[in-house]
Protein backbone atom coordinates (compact mmCIF):
# COMPACT_ATOMS: atom_id res chain seq x y z
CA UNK A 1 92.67 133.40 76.77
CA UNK A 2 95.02 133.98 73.91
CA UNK A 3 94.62 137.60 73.48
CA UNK A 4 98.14 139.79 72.71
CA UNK A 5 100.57 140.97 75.28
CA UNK A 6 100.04 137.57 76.94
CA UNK A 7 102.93 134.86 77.91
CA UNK A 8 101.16 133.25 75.31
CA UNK A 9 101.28 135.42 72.73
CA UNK A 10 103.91 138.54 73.32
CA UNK A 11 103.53 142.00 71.76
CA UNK A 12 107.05 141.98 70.69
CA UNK A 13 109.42 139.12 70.87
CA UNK A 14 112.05 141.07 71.13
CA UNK A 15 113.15 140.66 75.38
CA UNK A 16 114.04 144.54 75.39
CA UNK A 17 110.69 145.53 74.77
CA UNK A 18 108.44 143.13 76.64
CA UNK A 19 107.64 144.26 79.95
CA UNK A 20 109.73 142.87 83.23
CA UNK A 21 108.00 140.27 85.08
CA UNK A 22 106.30 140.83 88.40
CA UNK A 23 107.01 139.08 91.66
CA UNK A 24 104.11 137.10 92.40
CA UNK A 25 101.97 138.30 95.25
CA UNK A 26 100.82 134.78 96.26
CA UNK A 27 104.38 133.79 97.13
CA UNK A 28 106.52 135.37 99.69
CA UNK A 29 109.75 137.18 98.75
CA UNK A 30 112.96 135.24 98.71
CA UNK A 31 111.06 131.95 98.97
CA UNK A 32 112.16 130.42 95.50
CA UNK A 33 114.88 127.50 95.96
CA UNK A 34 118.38 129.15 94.53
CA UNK A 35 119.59 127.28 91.53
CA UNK A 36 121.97 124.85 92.06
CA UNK A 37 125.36 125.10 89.87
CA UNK A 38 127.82 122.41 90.68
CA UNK A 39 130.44 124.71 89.43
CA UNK A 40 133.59 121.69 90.70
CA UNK A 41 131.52 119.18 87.99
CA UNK A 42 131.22 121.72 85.24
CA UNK A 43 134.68 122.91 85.29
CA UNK A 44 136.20 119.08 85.34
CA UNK A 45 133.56 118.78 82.65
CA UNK A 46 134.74 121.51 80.57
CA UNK A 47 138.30 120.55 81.47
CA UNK A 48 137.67 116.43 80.03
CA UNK A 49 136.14 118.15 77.17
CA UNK A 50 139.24 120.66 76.50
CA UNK A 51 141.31 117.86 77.29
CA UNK A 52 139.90 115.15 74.99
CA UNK A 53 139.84 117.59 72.37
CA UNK A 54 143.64 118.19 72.76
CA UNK A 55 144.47 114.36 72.22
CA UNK A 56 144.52 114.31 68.77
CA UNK A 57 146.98 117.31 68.67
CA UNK A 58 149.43 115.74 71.69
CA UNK A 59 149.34 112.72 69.65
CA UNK A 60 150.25 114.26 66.07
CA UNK A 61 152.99 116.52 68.18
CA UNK A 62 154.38 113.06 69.48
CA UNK A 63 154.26 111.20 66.22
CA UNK A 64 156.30 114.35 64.68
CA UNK A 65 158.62 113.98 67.79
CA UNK A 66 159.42 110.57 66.72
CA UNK A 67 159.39 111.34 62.88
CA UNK A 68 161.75 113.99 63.74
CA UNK A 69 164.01 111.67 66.07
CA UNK A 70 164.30 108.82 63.48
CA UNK A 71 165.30 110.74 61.14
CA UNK A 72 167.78 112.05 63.05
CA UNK A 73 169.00 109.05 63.72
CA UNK A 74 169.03 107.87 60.33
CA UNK A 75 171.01 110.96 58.78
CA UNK A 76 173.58 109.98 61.73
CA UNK A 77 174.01 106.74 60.31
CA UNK A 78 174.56 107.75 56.96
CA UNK A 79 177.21 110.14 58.28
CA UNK A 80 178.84 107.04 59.99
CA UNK A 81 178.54 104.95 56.48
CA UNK A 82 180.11 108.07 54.70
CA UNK A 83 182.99 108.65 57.12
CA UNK A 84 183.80 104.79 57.56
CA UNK A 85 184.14 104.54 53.67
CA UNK A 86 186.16 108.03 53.49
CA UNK A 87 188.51 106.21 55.97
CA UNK A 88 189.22 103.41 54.03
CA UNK A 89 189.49 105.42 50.69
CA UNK A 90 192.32 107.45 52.96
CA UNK A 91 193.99 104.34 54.56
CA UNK A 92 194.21 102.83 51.20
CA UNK A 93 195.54 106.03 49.59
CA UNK A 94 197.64 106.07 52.64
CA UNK A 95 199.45 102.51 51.64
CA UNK A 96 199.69 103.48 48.02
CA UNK A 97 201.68 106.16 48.85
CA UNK A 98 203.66 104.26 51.53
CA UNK A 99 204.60 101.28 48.61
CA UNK A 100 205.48 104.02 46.07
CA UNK A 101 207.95 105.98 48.46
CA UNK A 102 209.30 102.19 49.19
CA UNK A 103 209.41 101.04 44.82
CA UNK A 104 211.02 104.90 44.79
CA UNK A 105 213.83 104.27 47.40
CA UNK A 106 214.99 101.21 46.71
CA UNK A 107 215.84 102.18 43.04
């Protein structure tokens, strides 16, 4: 029996305008078996999912941390390198000026 304004074929299938569904007479109120929603297993669900999806971006953040860190250390090094040859340049400066105040006293 296909004829419109059945299940089978709606008037409209826009749910606004179709009519509400009846309780059924042949079974008594309240007797339907409530859905079950496991709502502890959805949330961890939804929480693996948000998690899993946040790897990639704790793992980028982490390889910028240690980008960031080595390169740290490396422009401390090259301070080191810098200031160790600055204090030879000076030490050797420093004698140079030591022999010429010596050559200029004893003549």
């Amino acid at each position: 029996m296909n004829t419109p304004g059945t299940i089978d074929r709606p008037l409209t299938h826009d749910p606004k305008k179709q009519a509400p569904m009846k309780p059924s007479t042949s079974e008594p109120a309240g007797s339907a078996i409530p859905d079950f929603t496991p709502t502890g297993a959805n949330e961890s669900r939804q929480n693996r999912t948000r998690q899993m999806q946040l790897i990639p971006e704790a793992l980028a953040r982490a390889h910028m941390h240690e980008q960031l860190r080595e390169a740290e250390s490396e422009r401390r090094a090259v301070r080191l390198v810098v200031a160790r040859r600055m204090q030879r340049r000076a030490e050797r400066a420093s004698l140079r000026a030591r022999r010429a105040l010596a050559m200029a006293v004893m003549q």
